[in-house]
C-alpha atoms as a PDB file:
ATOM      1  CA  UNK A   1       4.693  14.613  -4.129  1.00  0.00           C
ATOM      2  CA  UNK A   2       1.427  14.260  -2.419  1.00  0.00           C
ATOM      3  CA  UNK A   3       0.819  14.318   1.670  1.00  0.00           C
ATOM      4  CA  UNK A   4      -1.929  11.613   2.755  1.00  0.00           C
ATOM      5  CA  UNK A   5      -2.878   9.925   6.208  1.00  0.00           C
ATOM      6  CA  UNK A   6      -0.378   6.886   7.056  1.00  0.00           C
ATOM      7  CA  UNK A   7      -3.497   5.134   8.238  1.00  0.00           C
ATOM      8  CA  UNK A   8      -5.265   4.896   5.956  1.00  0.00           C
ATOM      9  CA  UNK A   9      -2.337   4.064   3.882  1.00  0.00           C
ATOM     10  CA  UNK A  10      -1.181   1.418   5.779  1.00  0.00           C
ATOM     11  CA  UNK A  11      -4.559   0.339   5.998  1.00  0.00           C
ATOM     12  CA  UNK A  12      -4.794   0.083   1.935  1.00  0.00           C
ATOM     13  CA  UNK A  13      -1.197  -1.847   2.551  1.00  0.00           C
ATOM     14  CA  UNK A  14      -3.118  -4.781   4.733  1.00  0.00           C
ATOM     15  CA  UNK A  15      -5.827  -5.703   2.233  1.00  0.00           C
ATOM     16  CA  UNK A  16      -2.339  -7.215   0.066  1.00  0.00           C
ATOM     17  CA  UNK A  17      -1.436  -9.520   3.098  1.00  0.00           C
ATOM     18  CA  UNK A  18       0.132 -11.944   0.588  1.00  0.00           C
ATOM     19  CA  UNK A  19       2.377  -9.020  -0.597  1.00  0.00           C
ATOM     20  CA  UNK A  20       3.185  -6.953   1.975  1.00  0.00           C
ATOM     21  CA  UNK A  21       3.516  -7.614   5.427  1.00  0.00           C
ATOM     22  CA  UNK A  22       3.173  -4.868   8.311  1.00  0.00           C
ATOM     23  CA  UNK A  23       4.840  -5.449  11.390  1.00  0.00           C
ATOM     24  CA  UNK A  24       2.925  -5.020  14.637  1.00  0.00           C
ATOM     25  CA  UNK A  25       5.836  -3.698  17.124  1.00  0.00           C
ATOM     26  CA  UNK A  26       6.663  -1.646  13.844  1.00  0.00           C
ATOM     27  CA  UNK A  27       4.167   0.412  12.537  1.00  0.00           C
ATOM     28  CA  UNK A  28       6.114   2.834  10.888  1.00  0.00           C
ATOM     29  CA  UNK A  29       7.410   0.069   8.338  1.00  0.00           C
ATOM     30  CA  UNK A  30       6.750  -2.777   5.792  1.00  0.00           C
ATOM     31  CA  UNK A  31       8.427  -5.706   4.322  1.00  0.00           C
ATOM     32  CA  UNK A  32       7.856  -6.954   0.718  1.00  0.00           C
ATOM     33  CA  UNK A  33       8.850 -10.675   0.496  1.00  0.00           C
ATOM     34  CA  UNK A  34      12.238  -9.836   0.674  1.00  0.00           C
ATOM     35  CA  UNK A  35      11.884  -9.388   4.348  1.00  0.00           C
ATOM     36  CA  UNK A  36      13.784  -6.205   4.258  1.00  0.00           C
ATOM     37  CA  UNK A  37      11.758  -3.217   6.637  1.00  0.00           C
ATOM     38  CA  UNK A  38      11.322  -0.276   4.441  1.00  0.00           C
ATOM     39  CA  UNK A  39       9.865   3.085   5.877  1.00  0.00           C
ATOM     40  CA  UNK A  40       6.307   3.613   5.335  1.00  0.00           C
ATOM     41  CA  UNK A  41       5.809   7.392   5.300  1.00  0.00           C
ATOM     42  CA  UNK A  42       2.331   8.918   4.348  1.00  0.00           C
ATOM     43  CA  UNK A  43       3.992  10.961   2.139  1.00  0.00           C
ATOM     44  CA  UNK A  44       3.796   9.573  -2.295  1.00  0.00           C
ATOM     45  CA  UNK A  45       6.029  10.087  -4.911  1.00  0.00           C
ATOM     46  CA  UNK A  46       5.228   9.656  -8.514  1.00  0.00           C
ATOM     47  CA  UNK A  47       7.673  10.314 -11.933  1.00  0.00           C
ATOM     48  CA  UNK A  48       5.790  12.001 -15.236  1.00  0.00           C
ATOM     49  CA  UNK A  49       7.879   9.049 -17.770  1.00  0.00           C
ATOM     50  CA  UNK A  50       5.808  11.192 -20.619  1.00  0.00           C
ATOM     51  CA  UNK A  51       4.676  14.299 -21.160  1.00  0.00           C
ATOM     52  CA  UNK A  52       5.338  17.578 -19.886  1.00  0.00           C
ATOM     53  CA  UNK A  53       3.860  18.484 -16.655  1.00  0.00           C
ATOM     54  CA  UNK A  54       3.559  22.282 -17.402  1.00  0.00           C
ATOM     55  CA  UNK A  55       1.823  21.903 -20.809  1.00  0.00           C
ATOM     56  CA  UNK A  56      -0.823  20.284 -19.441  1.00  0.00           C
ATOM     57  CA  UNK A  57      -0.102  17.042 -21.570  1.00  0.00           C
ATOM     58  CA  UNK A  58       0.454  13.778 -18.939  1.00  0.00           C
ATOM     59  CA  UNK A  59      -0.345  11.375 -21.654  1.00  0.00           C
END
């Protein structure tokens, strides 16, 4: 998990208008094209598929 700055992130969000749209009267959310709001938190969340994070080995 890694903290970040939700403006900047949402700001990185608007350059893929054609992807993702970003509510005005909603800044706290996002809508792929299924048009379904999703939270936008600056908070990420990534999954090691391979390797093992404590060896040192994320290949």
């Amino acid at each position: 998990m890694v903290a970040g700055d939700l403006d900047t992130k949402r700001s990185a969000m608007a350059a893929h208008a054609t992807q993702i749209v970003l509510p005005e009267d909603a800044p706290e959310t996002f809508e792929l094209s299924n048009g379904v709001p999703q939270k936008l938190t600056a908070t990420e969340h990534y999954r090691l598929l391979r390797g093992d994070l404590s060896s040192g080995d994320h290949s």
